[in-house]
C-alpha atoms as a PDB file:
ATOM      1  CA  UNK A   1      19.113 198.451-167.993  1.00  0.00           C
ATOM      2  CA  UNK A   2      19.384 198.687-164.468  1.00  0.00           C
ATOM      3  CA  UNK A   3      15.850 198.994-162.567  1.00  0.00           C
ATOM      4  CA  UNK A   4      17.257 199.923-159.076  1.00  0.00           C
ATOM      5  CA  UNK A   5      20.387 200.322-156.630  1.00  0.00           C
ATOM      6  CA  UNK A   6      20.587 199.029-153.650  1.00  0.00           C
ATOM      7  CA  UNK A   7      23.631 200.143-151.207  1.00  0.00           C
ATOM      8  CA  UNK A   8      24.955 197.154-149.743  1.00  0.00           C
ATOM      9  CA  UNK A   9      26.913 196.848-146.462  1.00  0.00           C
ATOM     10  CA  UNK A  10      30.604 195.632-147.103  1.00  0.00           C
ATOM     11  CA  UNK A  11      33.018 195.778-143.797  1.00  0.00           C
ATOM     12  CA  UNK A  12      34.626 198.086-141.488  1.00  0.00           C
ATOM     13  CA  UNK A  13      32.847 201.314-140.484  1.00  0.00           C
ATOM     14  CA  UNK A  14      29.432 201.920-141.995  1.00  0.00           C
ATOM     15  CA  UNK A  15      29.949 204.982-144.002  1.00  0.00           C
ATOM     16  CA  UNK A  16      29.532 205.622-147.499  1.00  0.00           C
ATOM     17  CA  UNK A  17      32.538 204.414-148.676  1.00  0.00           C
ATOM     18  CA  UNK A  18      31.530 200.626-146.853  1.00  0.00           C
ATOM     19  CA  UNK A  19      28.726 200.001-148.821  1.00  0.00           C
ATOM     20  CA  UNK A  20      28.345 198.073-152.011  1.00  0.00           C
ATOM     21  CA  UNK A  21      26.453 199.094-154.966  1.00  0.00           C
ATOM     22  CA  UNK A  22      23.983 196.318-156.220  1.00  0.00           C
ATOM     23  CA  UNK A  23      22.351 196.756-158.960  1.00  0.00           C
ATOM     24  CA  UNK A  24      18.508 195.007-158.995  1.00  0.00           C
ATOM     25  CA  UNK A  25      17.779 194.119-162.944  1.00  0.00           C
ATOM     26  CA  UNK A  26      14.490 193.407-164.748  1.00  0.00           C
ATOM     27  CA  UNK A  27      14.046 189.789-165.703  1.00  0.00           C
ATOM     28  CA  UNK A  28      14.008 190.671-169.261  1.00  0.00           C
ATOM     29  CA  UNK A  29      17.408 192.524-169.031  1.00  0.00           C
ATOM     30  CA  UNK A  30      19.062 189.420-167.171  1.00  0.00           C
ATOM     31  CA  UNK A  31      17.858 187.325-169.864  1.00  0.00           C
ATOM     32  CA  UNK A  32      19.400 189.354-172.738  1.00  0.00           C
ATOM     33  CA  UNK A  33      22.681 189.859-170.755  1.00  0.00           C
ATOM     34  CA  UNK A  34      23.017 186.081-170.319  1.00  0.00           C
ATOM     35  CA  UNK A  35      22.814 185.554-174.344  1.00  0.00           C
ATOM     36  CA  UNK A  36      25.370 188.531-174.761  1.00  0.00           C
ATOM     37  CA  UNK A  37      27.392 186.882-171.950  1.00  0.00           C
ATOM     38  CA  UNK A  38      27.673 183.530-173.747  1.00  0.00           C
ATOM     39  CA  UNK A  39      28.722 185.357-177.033  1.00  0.00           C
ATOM     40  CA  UNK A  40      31.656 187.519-175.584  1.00  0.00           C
ATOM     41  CA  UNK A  41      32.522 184.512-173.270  1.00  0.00           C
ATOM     42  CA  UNK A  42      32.869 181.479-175.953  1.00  0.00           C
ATOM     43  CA  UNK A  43      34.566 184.084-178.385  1.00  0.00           C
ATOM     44  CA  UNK A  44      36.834 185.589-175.701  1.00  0.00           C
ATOM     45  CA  UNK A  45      37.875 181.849-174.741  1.00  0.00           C
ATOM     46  CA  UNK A  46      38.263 180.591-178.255  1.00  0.00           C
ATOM     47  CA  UNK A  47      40.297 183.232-179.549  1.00  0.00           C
ATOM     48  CA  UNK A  48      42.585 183.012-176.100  1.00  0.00           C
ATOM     49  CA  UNK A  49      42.515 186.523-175.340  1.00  0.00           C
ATOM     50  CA  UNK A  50      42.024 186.038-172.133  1.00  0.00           C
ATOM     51  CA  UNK A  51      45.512 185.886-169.845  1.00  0.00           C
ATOM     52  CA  UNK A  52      46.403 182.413-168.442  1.00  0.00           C
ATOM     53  CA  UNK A  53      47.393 184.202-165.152  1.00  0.00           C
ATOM     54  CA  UNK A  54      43.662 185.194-165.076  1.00  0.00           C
ATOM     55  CA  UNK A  55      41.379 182.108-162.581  1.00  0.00           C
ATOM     56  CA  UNK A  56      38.274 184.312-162.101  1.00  0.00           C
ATOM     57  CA  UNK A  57      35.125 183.833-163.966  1.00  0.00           C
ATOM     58  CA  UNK A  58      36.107 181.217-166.746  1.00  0.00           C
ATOM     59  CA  UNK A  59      34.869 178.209-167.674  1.00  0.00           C
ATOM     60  CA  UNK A  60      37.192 175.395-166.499  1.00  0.00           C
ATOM     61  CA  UNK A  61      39.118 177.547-164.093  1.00  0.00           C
ATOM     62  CA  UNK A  62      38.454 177.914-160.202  1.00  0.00           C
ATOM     63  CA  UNK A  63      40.046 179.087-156.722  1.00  0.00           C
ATOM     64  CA  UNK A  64      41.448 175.772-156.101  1.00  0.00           C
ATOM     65  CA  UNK A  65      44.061 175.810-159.216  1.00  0.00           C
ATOM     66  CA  UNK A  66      44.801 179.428-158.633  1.00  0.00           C
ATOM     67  CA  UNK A  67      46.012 178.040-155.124  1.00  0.00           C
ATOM     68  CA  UNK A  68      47.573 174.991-156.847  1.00  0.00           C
ATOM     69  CA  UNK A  69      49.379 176.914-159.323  1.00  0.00           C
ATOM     70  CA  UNK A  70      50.494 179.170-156.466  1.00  0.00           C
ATOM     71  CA  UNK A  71      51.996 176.117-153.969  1.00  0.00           C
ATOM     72  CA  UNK A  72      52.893 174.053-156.791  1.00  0.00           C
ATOM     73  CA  UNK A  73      55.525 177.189-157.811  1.00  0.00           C
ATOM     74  CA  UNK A  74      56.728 177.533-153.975  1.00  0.00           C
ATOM     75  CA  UNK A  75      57.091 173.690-153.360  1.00  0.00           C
ATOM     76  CA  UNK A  76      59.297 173.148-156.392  1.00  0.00           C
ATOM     77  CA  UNK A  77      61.772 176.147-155.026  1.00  0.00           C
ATOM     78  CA  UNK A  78      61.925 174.421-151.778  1.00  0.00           C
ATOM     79  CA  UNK A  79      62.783 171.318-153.421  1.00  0.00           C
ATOM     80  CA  UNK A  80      65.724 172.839-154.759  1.00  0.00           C
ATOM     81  CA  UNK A  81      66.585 175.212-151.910  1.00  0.00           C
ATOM     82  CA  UNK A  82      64.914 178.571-153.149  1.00  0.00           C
ATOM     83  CA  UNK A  83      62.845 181.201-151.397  1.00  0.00           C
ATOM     84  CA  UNK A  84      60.183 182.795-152.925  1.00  0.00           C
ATOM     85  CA  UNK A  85      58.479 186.195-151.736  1.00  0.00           C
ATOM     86  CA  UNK A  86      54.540 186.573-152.659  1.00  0.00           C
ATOM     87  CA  UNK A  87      53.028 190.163-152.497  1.00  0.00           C
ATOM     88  CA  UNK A  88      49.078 189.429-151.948  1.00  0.00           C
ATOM     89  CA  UNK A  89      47.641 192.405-153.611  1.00  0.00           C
ATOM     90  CA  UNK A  90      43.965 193.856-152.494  1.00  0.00           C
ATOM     91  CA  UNK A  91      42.649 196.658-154.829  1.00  0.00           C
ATOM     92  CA  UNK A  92      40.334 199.574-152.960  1.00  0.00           C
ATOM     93  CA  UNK A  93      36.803 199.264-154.661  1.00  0.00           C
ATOM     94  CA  UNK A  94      38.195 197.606-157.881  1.00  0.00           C
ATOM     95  CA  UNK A  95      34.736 196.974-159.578  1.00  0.00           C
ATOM     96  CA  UNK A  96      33.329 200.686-159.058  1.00  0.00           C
ATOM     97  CA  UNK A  97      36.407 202.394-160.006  1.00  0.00           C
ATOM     98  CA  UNK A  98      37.102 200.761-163.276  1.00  0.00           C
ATOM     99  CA  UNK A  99      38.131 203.573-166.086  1.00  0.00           C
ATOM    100  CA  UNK A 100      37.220 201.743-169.271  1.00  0.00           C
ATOM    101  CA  UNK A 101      33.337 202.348-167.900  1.00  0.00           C
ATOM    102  CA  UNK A 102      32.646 205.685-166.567  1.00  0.00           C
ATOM    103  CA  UNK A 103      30.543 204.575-163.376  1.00  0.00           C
ATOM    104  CA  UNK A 104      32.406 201.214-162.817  1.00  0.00           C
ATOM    105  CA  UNK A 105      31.223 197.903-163.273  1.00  0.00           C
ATOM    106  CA  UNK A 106      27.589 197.690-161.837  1.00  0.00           C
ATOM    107  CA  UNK A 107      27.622 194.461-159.430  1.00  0.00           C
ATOM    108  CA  UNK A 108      24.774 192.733-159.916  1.00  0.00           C
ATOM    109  CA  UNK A 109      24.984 193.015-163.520  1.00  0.00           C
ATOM    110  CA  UNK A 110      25.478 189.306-165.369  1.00  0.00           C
ATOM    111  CA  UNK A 111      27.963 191.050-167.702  1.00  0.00           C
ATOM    112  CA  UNK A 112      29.585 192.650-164.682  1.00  0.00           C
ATOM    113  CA  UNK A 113      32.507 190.029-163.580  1.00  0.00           C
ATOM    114  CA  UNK A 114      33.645 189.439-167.489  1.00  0.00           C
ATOM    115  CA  UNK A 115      33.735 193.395-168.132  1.00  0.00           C
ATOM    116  CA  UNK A 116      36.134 193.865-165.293  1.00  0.00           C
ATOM    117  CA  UNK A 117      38.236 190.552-166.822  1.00  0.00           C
ATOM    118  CA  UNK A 118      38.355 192.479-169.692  1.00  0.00           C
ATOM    119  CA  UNK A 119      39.186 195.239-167.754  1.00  0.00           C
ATOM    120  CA  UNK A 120      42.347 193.838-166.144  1.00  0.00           C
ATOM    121  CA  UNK A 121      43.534 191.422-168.800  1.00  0.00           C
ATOM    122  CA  UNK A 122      46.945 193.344-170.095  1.00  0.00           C
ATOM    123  CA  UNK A 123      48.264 193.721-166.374  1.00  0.00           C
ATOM    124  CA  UNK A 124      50.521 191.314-166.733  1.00  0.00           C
ATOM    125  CA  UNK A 125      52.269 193.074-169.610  1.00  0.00           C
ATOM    126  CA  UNK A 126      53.718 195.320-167.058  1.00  0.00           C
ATOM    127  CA  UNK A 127      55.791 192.866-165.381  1.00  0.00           C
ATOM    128  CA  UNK A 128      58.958 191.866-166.508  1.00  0.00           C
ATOM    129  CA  UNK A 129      60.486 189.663-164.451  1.00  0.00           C
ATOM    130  CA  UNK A 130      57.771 188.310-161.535  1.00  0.00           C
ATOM    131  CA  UNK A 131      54.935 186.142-161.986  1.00  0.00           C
ATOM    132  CA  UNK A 132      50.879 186.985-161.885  1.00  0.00           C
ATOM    133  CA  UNK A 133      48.379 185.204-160.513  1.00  0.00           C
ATOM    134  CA  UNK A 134      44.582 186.931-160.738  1.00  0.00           C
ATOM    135  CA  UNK A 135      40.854 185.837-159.208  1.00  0.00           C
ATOM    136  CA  UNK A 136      39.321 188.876-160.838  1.00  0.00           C
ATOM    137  CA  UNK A 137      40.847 191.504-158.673  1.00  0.00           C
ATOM    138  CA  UNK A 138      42.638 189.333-156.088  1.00  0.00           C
ATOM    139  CA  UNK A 139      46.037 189.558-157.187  1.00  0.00           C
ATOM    140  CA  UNK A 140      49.614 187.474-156.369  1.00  0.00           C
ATOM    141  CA  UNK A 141      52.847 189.032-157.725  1.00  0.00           C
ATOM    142  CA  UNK A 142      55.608 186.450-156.889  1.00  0.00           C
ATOM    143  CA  UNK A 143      59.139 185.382-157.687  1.00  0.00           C
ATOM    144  CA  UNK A 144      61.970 182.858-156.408  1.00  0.00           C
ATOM    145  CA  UNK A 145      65.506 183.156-155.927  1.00  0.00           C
ATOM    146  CA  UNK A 146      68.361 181.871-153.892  1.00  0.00           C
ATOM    147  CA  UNK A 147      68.999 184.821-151.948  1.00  0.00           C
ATOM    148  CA  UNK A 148      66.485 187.399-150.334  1.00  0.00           C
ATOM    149  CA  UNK A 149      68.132 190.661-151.792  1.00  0.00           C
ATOM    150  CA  UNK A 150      67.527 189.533-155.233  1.00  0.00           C
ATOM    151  CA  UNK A 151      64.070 188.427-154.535  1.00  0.00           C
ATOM    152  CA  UNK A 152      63.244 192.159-152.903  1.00  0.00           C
ATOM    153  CA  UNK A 153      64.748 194.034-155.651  1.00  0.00           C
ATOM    154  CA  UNK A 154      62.738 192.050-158.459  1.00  0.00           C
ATOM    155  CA  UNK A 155      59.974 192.583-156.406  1.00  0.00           C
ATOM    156  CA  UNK A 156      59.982 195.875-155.782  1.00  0.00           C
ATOM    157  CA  UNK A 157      61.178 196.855-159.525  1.00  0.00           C
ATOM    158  CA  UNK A 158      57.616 194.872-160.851  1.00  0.00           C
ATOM    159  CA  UNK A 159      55.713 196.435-158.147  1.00  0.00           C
ATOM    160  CA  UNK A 160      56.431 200.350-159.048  1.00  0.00           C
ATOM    161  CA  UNK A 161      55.393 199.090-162.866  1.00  0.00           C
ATOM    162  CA  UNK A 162      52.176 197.482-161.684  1.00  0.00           C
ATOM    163  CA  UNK A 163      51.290 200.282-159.320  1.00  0.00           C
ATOM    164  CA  UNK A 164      51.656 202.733-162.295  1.00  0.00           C
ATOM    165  CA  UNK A 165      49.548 200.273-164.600  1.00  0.00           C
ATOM    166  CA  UNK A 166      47.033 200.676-161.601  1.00  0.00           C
ATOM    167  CA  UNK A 167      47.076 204.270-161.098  1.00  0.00           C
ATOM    168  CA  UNK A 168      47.290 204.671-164.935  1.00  0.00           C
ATOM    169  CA  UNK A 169      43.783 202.556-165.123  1.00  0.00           C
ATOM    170  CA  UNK A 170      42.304 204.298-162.134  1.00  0.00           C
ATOM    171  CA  UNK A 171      42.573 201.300-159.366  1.00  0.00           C
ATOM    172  CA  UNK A 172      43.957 202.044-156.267  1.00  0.00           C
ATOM    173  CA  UNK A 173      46.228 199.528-153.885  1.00  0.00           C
ATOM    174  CA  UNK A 174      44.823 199.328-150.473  1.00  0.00           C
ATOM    175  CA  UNK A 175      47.991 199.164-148.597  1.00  0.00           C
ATOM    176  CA  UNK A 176      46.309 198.692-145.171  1.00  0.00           C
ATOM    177  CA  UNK A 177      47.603 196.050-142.681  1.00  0.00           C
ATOM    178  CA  UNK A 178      45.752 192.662-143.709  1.00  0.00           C
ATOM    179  CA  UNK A 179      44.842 193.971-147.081  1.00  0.00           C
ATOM    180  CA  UNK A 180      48.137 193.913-148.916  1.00  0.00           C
ATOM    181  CA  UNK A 181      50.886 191.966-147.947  1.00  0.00           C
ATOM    182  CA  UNK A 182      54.273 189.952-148.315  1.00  0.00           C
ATOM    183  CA  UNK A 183      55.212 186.760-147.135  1.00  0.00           C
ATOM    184  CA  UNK A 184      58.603 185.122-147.545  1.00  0.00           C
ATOM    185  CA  UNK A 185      58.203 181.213-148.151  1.00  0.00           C
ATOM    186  CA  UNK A 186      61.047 178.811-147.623  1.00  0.00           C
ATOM    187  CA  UNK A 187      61.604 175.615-146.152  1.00  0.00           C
ATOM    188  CA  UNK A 188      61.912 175.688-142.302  1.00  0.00           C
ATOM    189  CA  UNK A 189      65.482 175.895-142.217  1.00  0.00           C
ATOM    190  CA  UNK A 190      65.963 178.553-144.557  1.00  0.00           C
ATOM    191  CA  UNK A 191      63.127 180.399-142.681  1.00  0.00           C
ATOM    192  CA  UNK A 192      65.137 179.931-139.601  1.00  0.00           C
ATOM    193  CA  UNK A 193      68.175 181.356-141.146  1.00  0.00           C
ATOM    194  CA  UNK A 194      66.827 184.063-142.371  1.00  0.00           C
ATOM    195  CA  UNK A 195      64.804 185.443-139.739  1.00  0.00           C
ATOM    196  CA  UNK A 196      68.261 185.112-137.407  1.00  0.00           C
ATOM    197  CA  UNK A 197      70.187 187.201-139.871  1.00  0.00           C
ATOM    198  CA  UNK A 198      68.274 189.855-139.074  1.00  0.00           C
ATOM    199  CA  UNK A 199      68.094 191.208-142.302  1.00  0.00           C
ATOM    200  CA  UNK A 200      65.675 194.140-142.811  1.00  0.00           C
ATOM    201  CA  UNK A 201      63.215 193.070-145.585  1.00  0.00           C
ATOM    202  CA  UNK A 202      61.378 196.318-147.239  1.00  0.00           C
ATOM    203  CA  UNK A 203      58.895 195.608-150.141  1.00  0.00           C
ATOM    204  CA  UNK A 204      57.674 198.838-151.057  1.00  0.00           C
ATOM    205  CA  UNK A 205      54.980 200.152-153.440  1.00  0.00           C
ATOM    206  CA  UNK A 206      55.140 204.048-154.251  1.00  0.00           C
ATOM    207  CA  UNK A 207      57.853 204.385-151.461  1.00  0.00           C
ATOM    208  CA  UNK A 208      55.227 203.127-148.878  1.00  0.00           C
ATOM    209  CA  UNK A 209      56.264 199.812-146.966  1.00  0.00           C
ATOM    210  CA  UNK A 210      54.062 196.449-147.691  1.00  0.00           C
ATOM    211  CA  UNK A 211      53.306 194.983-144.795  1.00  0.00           C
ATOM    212  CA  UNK A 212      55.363 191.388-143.884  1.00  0.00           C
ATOM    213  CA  UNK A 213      53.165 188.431-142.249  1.00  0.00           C
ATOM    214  CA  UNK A 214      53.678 184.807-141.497  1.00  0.00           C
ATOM    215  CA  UNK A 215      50.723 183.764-143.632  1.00  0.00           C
ATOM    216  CA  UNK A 216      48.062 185.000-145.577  1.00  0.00           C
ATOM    217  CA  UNK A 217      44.446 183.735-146.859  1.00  0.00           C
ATOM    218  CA  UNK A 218      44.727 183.385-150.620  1.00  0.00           C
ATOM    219  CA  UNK A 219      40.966 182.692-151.407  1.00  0.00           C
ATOM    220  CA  UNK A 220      39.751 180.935-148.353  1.00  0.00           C
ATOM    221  CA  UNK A 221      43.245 179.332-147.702  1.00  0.00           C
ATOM    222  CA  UNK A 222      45.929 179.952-145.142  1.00  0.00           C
ATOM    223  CA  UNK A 223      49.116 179.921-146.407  1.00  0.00           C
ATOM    224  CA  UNK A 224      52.132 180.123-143.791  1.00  0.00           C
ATOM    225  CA  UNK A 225      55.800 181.047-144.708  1.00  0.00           C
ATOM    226  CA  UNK A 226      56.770 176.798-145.097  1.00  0.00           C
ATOM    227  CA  UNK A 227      53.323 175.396-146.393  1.00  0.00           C
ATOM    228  CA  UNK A 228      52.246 173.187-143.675  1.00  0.00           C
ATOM    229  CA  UNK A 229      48.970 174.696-143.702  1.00  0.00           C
ATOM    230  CA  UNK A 230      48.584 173.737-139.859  1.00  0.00           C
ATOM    231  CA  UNK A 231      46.734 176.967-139.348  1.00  0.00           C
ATOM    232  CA  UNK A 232      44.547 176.344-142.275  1.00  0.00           C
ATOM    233  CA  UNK A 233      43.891 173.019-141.309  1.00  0.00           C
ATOM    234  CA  UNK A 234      43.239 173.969-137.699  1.00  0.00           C
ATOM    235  CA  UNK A 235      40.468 176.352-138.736  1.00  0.00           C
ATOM    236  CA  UNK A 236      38.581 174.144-141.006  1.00  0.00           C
ATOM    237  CA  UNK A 237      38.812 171.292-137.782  1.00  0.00           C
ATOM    238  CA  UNK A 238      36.982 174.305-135.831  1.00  0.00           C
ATOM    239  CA  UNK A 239      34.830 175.766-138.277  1.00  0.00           C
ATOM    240  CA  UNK A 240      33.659 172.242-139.090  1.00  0.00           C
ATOM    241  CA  UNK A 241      33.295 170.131-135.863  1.00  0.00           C
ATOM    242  CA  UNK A 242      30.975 173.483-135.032  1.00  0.00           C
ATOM    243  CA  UNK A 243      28.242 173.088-137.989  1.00  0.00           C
ATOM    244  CA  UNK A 244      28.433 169.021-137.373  1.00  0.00           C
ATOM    245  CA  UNK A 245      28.109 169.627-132.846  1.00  0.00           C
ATOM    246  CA  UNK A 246      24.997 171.949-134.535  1.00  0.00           C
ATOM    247  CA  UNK A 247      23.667 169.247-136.699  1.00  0.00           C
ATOM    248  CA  UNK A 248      24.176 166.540-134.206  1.00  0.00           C
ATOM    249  CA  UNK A 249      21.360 168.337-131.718  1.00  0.00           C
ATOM    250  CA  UNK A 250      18.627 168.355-134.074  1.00  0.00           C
ATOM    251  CA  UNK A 251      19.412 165.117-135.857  1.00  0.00           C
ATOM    252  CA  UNK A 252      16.947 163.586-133.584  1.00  0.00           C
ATOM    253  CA  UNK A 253      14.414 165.417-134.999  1.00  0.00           C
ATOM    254  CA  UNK A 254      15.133 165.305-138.928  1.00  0.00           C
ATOM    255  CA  UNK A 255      14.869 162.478-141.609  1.00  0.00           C
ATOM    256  CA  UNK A 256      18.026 161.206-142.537  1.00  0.00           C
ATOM    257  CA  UNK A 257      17.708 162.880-146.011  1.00  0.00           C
ATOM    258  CA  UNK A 258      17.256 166.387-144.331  1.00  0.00           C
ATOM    259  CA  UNK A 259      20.319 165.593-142.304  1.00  0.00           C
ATOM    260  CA  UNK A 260      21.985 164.585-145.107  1.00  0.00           C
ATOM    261  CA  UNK A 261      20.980 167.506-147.504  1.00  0.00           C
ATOM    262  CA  UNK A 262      21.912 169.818-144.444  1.00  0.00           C
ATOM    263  CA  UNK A 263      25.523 168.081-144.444  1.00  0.00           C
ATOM    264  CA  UNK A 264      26.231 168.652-148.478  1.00  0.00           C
ATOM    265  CA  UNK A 265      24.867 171.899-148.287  1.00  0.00           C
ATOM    266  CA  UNK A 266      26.445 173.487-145.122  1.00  0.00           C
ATOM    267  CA  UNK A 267      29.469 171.222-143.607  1.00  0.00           C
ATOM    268  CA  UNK A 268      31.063 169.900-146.807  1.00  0.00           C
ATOM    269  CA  UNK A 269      31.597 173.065-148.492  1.00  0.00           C
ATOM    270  CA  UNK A 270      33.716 173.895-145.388  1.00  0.00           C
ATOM    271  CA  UNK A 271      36.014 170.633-145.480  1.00  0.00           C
ATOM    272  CA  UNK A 272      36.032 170.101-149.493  1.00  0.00           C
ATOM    273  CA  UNK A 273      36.955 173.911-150.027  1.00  0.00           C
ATOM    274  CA  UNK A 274      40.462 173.947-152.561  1.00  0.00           C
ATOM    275  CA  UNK A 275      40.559 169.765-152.427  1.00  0.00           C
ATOM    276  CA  UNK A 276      41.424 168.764-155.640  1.00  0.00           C
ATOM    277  CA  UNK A 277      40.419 165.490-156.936  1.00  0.00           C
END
């Protein structure tokens, strides 16, 4: 099925573990694929065997009511005086290391996202008290409580049993700084009080310490500790007021449809991304 493999460049240092596998398919392949894809999909959906926790790749679903569903959860705890602590989990090379296929999912292949779906869909049988929120591999373990301890301990608890369930399905946590990571959410008050009780807050995973920011971006969107999204909202204002400043200097010498196809297709995006109407 697949013609050719092309090594593509991901992040960090170029070495062989940085790179990307895509896989380049024959025309006639993609075309079969998208039939079989249809099949599996419609009777995947219609059956609901699919988890609800799951946002990625389904028809209907999308990044902006995985970070609705997310918000919505925290804002109703603030509303009634809660905290709730969010562990943003980033798997290490989740599509190439899947065990149900002996190479990984090939990227590139049309079947590729749904297989790893597939792949993933039981994880949330091995919580038992936290809640699951998936993009494909981009995964939110969360709960809410009055007080921190509890919070921690329910935390931690789900997290040994979902880094098992990893480990068991040959995925691996990357527990680098920026990759996974907690945040505590509250309203500003309760922030305040518990950052000056000085409490030492340890979410661990396999006895290794997660990592605690002030925000985090949950599929393209910055969410601080009390939801104000100021820092979101300042980088959208930056990113842009730079693509319109580069518009504006050639507007001159464009149509007014070009200018306007320019503005759908490159500024919009940016200031629409997660708006739900």
């Amino acid at each position: 099925m697949c013609k050719d493999c092309v090594p593509l460049y991901k992040s960090g240092e170029k070495s062989q573990l940085n790179y990307r596998p895509i896989s380049i398919l024959p025309a006639f392949s993609k075309v079969i694929e998208r039939l079989i894809y249809r099949q599996l999909h419609k009777y995947l959906e219609d059956n609901k065997f699919l988890s609800p926790a799951q946002f990625g790749f389904r028809s209907g679903r999308c990044t902006s009511q995985a970070v609705l569903r997310l918000t919505e959860h925290i804002r109703k705890n603030m509303d009634i005086g809660n905290l709730t602590g969010a562990v943003y989990v980033d798997l290490r090379k989740a599509f190439d290391t899947v065990e149900a296929v002996t190479c990984g999912v090939l990227q590139g292949l049309i079947l590729g996202p749904l297989m790893f779906v597939v792949s993933i869909n039981d994880l949330d049988i091995a919580l038992k008290n936290t809640k699951l929120i998936l993009y494909a591999d981009d995964t939110v373990v969360y709960y809410s409580g009055k007080m921190s301890e509890e919070i921690i301990k329910i935390l931690n608890d789900d997290l040994q049993e979902l880094d098992k369930w990893f480990k068991k399905n040959n995925l691996v946590i990357n527990m680098k700084k920026g990759k996974t990571e907690f945040v505590l959410y509250g309203t500003a008050k309760r922030i305040v009080i518990q950052q000056s009780s000085g409490e030492q807050i340890n979410v661990t995973i396999c006895g290794e310490n997660v990592n605690q920011s002030a925000s985090y971006d949950y599929l393209g969107v910055t969410l601080d500790s009390k939801l104000t999204f100021t820092e979101y909202l300042q980088k959208l204002y930056k990113k842009g007021s730079m693509r319109l400043k580069l518009l504006s200097t050639v507007c001159e010498s464009i149509s007014p449809y070009v200018a306007e196809t320019i503005y759908h297709a490159m500024i919009e995006p940016v200031l629409m991304h997660c708006v739900v109407t």
